[in-house]
N, C-alpha and C. Protein backbone atom coordinates (compact mmCIF):
# COMPACT_ATOMS: atom_id res chain seq x y z
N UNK A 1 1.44 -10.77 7.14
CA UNK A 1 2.64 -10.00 7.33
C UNK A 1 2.46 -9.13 8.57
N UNK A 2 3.40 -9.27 9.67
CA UNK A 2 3.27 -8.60 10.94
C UNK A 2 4.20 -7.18 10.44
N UNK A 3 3.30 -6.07 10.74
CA UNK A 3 4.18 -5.00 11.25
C UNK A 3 4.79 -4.53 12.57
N UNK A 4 5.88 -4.50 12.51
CA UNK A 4 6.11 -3.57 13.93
C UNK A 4 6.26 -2.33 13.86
N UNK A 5 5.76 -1.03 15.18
CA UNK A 5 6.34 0.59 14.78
C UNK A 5 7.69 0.45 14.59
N UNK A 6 7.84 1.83 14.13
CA UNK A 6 9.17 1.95 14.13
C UNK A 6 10.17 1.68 14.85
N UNK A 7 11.12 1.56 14.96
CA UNK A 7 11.92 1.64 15.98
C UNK A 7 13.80 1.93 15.57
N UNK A 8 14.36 2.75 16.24
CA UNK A 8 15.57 2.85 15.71
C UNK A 8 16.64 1.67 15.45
N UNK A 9 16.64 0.88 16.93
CA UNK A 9 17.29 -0.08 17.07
C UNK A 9 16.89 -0.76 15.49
N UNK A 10 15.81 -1.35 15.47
CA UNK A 10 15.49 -2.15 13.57
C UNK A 10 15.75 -1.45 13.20
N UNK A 11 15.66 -0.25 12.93
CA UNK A 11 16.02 0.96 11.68
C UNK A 11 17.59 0.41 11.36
N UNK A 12 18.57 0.62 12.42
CA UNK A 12 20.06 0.53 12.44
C UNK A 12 20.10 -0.55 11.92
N UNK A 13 19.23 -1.77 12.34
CA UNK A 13 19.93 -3.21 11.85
C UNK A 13 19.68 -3.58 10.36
N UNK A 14 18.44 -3.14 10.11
CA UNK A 14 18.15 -2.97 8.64
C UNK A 14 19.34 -2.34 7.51
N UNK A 15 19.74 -1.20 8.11
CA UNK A 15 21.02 -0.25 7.35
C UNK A 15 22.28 -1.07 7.34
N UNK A 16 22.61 -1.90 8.53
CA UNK A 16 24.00 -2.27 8.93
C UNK A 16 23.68 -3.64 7.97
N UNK A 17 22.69 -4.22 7.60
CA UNK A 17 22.45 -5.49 6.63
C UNK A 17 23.02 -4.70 5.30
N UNK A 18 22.34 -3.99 4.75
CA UNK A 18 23.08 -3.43 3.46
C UNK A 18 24.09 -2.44 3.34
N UNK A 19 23.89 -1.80 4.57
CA UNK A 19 24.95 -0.75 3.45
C UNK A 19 26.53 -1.03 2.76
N UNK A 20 27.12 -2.26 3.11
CA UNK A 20 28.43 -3.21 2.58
C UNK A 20 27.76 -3.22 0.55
N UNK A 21 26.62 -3.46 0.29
CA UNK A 21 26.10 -3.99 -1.10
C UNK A 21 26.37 -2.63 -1.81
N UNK A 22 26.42 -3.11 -3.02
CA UNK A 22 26.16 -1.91 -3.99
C UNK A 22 24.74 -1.71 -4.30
N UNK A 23 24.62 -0.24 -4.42
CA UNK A 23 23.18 0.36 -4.48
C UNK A 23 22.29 -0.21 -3.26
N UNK A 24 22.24 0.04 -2.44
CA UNK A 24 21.69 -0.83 -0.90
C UNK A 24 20.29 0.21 -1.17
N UNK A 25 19.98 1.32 -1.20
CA UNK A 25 18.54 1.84 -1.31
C UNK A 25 17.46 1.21 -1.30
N UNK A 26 17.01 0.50 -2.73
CA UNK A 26 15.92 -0.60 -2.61
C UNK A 26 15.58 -1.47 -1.49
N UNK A 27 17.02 -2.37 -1.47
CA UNK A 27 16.94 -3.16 -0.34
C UNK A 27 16.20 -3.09 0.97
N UNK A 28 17.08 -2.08 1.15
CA UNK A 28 16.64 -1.00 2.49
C UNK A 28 15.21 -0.89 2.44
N UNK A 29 14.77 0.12 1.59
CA UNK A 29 13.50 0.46 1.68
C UNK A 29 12.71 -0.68 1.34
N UNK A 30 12.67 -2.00 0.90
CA UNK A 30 12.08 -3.32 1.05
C UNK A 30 12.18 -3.46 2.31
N UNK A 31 13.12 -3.75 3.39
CA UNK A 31 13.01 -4.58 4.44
C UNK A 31 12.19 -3.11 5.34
N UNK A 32 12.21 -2.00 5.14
CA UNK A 32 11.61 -1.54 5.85
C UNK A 32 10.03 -1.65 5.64
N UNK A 33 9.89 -1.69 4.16
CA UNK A 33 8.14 -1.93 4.08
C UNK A 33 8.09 -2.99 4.88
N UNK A 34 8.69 -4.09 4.39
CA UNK A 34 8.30 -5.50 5.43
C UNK A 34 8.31 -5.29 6.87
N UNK A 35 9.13 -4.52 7.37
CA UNK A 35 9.10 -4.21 8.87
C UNK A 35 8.05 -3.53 9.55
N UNK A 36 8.13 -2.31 8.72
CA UNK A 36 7.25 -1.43 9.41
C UNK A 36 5.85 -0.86 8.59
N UNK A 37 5.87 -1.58 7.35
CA UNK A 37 4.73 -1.21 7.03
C UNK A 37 4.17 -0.27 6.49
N UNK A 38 5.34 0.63 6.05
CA UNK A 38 5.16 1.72 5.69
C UNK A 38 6.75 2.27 5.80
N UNK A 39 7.54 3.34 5.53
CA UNK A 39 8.53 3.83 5.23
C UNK A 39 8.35 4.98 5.80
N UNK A 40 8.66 5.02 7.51
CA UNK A 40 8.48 6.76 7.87
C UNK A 40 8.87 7.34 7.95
N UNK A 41 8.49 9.15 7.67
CA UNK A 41 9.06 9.88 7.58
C UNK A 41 9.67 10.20 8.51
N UNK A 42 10.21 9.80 9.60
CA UNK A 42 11.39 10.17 10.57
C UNK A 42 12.58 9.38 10.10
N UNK A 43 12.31 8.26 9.06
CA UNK A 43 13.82 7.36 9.12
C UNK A 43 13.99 8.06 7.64
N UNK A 44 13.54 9.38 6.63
CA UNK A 44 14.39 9.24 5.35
C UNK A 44 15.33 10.01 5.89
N UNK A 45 15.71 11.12 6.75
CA UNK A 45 17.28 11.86 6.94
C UNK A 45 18.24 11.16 7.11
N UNK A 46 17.73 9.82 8.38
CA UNK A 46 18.66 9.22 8.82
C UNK A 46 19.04 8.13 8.06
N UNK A 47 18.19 7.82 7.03
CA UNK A 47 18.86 7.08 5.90
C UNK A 47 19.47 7.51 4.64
N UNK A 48 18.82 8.88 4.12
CA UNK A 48 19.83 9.52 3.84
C UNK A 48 21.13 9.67 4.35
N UNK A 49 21.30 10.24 5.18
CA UNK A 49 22.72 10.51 5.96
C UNK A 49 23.62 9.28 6.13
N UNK A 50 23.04 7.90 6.55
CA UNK A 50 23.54 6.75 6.29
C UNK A 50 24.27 6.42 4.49
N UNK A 51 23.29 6.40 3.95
CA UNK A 51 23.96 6.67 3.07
C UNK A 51 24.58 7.48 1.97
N UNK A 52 24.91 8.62 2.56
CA UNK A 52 25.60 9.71 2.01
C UNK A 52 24.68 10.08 0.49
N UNK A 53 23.17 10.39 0.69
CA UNK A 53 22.00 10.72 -0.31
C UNK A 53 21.63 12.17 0.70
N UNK A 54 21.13 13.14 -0.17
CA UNK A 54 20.29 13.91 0.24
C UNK A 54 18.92 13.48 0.39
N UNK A 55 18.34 13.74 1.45
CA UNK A 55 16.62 13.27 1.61
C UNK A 55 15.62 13.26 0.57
N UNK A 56 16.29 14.36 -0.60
CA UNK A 56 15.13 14.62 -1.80
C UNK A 56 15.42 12.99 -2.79
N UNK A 57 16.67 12.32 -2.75
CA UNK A 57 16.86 11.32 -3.29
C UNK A 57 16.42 10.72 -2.76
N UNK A 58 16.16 9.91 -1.80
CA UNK A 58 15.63 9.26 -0.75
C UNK A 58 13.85 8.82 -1.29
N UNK A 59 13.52 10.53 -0.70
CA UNK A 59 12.21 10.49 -0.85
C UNK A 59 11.62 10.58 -2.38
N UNK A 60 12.36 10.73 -3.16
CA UNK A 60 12.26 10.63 -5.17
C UNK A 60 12.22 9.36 -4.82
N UNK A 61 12.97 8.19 -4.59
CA UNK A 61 12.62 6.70 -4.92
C UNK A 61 11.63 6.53 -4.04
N UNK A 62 11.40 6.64 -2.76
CA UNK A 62 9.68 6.41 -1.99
C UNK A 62 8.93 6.89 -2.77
N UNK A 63 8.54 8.13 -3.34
CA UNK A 63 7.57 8.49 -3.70
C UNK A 63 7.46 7.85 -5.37
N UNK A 64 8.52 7.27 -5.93
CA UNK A 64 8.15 6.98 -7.36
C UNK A 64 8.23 5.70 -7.50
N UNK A 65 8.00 4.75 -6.87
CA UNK A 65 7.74 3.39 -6.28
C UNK A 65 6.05 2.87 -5.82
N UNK A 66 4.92 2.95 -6.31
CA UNK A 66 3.78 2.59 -5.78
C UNK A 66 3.46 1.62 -4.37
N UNK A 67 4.60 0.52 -4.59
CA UNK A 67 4.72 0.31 -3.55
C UNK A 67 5.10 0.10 -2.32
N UNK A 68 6.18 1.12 -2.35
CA UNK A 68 6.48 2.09 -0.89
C UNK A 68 5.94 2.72 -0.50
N UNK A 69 4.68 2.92 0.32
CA UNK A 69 4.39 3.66 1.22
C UNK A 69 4.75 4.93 2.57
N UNK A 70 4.59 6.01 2.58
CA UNK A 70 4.63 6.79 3.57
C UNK A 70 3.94 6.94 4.86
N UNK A 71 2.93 5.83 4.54
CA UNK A 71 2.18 5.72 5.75
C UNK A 71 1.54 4.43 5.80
N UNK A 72 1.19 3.98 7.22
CA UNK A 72 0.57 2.40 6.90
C UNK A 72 -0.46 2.45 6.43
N UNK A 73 -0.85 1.25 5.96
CA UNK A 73 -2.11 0.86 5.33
C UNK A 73 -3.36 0.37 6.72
N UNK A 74 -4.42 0.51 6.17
CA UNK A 74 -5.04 0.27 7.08
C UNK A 74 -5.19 -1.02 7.67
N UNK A 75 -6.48 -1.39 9.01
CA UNK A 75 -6.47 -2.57 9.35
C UNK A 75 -6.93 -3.99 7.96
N UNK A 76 -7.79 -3.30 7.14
CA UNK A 76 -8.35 -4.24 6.06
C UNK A 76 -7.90 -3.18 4.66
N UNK A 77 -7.33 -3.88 3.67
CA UNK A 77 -6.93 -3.55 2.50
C UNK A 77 -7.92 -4.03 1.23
N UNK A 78 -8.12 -2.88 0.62
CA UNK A 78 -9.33 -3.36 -0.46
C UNK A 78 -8.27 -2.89 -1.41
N UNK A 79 -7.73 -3.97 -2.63
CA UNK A 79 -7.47 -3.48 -3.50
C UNK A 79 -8.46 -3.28 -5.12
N UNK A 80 -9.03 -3.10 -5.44
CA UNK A 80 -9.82 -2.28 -6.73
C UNK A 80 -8.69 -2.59 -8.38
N UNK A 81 -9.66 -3.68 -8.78
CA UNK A 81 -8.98 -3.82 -10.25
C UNK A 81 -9.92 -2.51 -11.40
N UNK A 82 -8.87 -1.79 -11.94
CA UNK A 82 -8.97 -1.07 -12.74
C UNK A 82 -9.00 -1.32 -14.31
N UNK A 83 -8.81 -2.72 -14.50
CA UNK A 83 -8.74 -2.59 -15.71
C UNK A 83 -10.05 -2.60 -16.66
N UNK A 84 -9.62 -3.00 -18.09
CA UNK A 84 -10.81 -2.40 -18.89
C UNK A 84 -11.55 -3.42 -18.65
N UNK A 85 -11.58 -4.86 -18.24
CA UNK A 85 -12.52 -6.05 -18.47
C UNK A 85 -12.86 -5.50 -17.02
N UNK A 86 -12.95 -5.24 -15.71
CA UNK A 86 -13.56 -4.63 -14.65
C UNK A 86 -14.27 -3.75 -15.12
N UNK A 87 -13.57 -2.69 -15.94
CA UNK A 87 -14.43 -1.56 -15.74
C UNK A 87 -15.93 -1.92 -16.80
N UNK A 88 -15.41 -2.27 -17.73
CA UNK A 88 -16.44 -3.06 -18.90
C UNK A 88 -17.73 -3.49 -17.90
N UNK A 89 -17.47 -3.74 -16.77
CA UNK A 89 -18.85 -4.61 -15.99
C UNK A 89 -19.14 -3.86 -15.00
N UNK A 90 -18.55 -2.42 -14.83
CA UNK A 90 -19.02 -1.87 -13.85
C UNK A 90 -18.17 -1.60 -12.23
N UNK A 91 -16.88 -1.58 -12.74
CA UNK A 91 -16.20 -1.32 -11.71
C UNK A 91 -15.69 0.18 -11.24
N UNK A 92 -16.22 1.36 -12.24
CA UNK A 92 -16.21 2.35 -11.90
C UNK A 92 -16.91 2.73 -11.24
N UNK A 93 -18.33 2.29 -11.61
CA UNK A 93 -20.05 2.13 -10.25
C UNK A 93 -19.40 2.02 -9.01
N UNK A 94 -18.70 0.76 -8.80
CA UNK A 94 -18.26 0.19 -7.37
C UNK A 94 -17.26 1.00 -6.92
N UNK A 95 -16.63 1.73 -7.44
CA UNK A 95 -15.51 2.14 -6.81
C UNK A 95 -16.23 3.55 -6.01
N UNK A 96 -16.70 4.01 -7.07
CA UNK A 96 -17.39 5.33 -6.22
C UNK A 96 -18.23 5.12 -5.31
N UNK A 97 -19.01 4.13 -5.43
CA UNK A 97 -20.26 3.60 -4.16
C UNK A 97 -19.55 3.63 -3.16
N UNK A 98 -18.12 2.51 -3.03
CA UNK A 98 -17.38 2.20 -2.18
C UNK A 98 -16.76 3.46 -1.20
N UNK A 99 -16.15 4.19 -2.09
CA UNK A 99 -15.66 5.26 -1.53
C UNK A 99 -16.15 6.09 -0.67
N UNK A 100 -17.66 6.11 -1.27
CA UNK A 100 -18.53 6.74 -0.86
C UNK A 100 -19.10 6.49 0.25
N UNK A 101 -19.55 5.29 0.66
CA UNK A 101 -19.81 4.29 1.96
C UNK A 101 -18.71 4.52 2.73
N UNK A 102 -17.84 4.53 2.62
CA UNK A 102 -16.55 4.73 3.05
C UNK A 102 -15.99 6.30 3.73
N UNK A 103 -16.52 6.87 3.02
CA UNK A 103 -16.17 8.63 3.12
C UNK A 103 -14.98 9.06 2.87
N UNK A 104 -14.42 8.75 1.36
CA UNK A 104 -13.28 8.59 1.06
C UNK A 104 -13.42 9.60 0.14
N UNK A 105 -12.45 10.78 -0.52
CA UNK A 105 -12.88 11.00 -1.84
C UNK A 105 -12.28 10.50 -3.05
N UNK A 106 -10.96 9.93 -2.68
CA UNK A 106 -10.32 8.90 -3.96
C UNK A 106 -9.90 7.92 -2.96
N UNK A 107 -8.54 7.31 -3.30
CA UNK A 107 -7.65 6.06 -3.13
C UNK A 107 -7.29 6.23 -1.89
N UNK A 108 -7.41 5.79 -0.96
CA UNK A 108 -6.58 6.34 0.44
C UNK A 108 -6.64 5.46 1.97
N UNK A 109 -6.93 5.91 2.80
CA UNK A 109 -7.60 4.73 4.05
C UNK A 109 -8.18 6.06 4.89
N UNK A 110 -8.97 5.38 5.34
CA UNK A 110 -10.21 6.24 6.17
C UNK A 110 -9.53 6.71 7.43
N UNK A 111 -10.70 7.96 7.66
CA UNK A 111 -9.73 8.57 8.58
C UNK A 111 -9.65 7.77 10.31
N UNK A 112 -10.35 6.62 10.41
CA UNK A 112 -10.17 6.00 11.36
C UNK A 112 -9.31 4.71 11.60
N UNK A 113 -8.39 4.63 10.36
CA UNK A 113 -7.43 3.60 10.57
C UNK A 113 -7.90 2.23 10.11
N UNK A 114 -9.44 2.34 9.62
CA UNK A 114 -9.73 0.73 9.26
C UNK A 114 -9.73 0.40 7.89
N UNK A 115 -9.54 1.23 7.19
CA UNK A 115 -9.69 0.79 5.54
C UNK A 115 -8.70 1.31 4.30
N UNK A 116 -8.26 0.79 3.88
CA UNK A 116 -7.05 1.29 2.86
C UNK A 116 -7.79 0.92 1.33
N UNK A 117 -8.44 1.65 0.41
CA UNK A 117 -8.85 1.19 -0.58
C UNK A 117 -7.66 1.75 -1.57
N UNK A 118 -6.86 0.84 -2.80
CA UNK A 118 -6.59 0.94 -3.25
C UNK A 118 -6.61 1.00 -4.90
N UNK A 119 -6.11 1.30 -6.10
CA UNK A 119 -6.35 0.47 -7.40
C UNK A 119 -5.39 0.13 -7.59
N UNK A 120 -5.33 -1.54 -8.43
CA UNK A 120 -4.66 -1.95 -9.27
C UNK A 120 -5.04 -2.67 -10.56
N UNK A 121 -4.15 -2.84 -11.12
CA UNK A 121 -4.76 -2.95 -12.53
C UNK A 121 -4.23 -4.33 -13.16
N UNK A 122 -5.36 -5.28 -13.17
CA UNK A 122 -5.70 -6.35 -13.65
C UNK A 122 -5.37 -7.63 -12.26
N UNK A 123 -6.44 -7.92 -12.12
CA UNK A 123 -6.11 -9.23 -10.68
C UNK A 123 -6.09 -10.69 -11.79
N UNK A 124 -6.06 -10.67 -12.97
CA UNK A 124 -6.29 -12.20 -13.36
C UNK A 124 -7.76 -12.56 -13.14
N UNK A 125 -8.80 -12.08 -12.87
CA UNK A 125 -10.19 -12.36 -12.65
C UNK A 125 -10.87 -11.69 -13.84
N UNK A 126 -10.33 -11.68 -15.17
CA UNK A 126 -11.56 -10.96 -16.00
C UNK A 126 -12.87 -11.44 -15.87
N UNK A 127 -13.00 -12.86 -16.06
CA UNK A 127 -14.01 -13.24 -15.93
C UNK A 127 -15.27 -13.36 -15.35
N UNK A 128 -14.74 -13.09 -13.94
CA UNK A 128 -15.31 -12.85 -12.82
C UNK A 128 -15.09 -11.18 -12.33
N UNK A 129 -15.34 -10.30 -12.90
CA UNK A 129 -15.06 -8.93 -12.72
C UNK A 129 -16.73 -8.14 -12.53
N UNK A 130 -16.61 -7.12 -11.64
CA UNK A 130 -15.09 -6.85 -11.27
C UNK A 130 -14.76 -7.42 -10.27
N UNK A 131 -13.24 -7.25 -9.85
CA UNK A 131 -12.67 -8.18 -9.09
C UNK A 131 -11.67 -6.93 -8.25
N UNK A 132 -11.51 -7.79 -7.09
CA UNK A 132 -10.68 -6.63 -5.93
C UNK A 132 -9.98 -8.18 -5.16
N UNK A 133 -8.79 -7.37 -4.10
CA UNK A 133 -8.50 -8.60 -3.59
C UNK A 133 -8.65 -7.49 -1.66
N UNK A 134 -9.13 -8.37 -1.39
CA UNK A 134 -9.58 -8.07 0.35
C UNK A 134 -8.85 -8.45 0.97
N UNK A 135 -7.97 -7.62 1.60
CA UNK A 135 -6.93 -8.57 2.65
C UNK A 135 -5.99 -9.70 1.73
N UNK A 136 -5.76 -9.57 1.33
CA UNK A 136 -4.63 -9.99 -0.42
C UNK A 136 -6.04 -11.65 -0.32
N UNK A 137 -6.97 -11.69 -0.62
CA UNK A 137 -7.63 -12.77 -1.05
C UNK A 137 -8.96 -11.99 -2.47
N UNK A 138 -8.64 -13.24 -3.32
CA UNK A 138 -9.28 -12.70 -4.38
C UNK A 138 -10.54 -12.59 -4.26
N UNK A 139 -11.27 -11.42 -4.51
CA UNK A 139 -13.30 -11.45 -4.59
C UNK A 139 -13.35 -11.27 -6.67
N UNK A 140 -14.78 -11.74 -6.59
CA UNK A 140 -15.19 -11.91 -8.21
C UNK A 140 -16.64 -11.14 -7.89
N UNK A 141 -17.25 -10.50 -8.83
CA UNK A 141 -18.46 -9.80 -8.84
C UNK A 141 -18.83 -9.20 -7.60
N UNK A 142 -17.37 -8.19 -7.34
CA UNK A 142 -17.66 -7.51 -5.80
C UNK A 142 -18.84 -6.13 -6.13
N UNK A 143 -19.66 -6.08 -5.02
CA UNK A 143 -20.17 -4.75 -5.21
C UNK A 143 -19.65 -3.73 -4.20
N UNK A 144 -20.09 -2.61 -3.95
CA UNK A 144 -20.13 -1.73 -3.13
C UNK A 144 -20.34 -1.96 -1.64
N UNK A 145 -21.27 -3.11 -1.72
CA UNK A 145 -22.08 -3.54 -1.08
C UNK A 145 -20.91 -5.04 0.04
N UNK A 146 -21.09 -5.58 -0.89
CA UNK A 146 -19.99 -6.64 -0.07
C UNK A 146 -18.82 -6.68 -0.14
N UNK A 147 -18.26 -5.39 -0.79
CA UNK A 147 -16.73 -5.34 0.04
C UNK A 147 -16.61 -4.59 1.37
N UNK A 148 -18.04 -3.70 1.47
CA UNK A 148 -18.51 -2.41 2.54
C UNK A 148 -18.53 -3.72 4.09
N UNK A 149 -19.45 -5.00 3.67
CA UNK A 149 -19.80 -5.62 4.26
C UNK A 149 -18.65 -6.66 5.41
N UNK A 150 -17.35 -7.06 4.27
CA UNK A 150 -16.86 -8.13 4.26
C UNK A 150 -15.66 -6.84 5.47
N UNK A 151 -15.33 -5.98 5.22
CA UNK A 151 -14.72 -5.14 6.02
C UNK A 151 -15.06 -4.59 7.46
N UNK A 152 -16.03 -4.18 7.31
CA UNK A 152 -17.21 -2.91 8.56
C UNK A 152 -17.64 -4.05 9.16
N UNK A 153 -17.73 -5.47 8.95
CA UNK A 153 -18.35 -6.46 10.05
C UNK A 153 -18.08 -6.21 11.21
């Protein structure tokens, strides 16, 4: 998935696609994740104001949506399965190692733009747990160690 920055011109064309639909919000804020990768904070007034929302509505559905973002994700995405068959094998170990290698203190992306570690909960890999997906590709018995590796190369 290519991001592009922002830009107004896409901003406008994105808005002028929905705002004819009923409830156009979602929409909107879909084609903008797909666009830009994130949902920035310079376009919620002007999408507010587009569509006759105050910004606190706006930013209530960004912020209560997990996956809308306020900011991009980094160059490599670690997502972190949380569930109980992960954690059962030790995926709480890894997460903190990780973080830690990382210089993270929870969920977030580093302060140099290369790493977005995330959690989600359950990848379909109990078996092979714990399990994370790297760059949306599935890993099985990740450690600290080779997700640190498969990234920082």
């Amino acid at each position: 998935m290519s991001h592009s920055p922002f830009s107004q011109s896409h901003f406008d064309d994105i808005i002028a696609r929905h705002r004819a639909c009923a409830g156009p919000l979602l929409p909107i804020l879909h084609d903008m994740m797909e666009a830009f990768g994130h949902i920035p904070d310079d376009a919620l007034t002007p999408l507010a104001d587009a569509l006759h929302l105050t910004r606190a509505e706006v930013y209530g559905v960004v912020s209560f949506y997990h996956d809308f973002k306020t900011h991009p994700d980094g160059h490599h995405v670690i997502k972190l399965c949380r569930a109980e068959a992960c954690q059962s094998v030790g995926a709480a170990q890894t997460q903190a190692a990780l973080l830690d290698r990382l210089g993270l203190k929870d969920f977030g992306t580093t302060r140099d733009g290369m790493v977005t570690v995330e959690a989600v909960y359950c990848l379909g890999l109990c078996a092979c747990g714990p399990a994370a997906l790297v760059n949306e590709q599935p890993r099985g018995r990740v450690s600290a160690q080779s997700l640190a590796t498969e990234v920082c190369a």
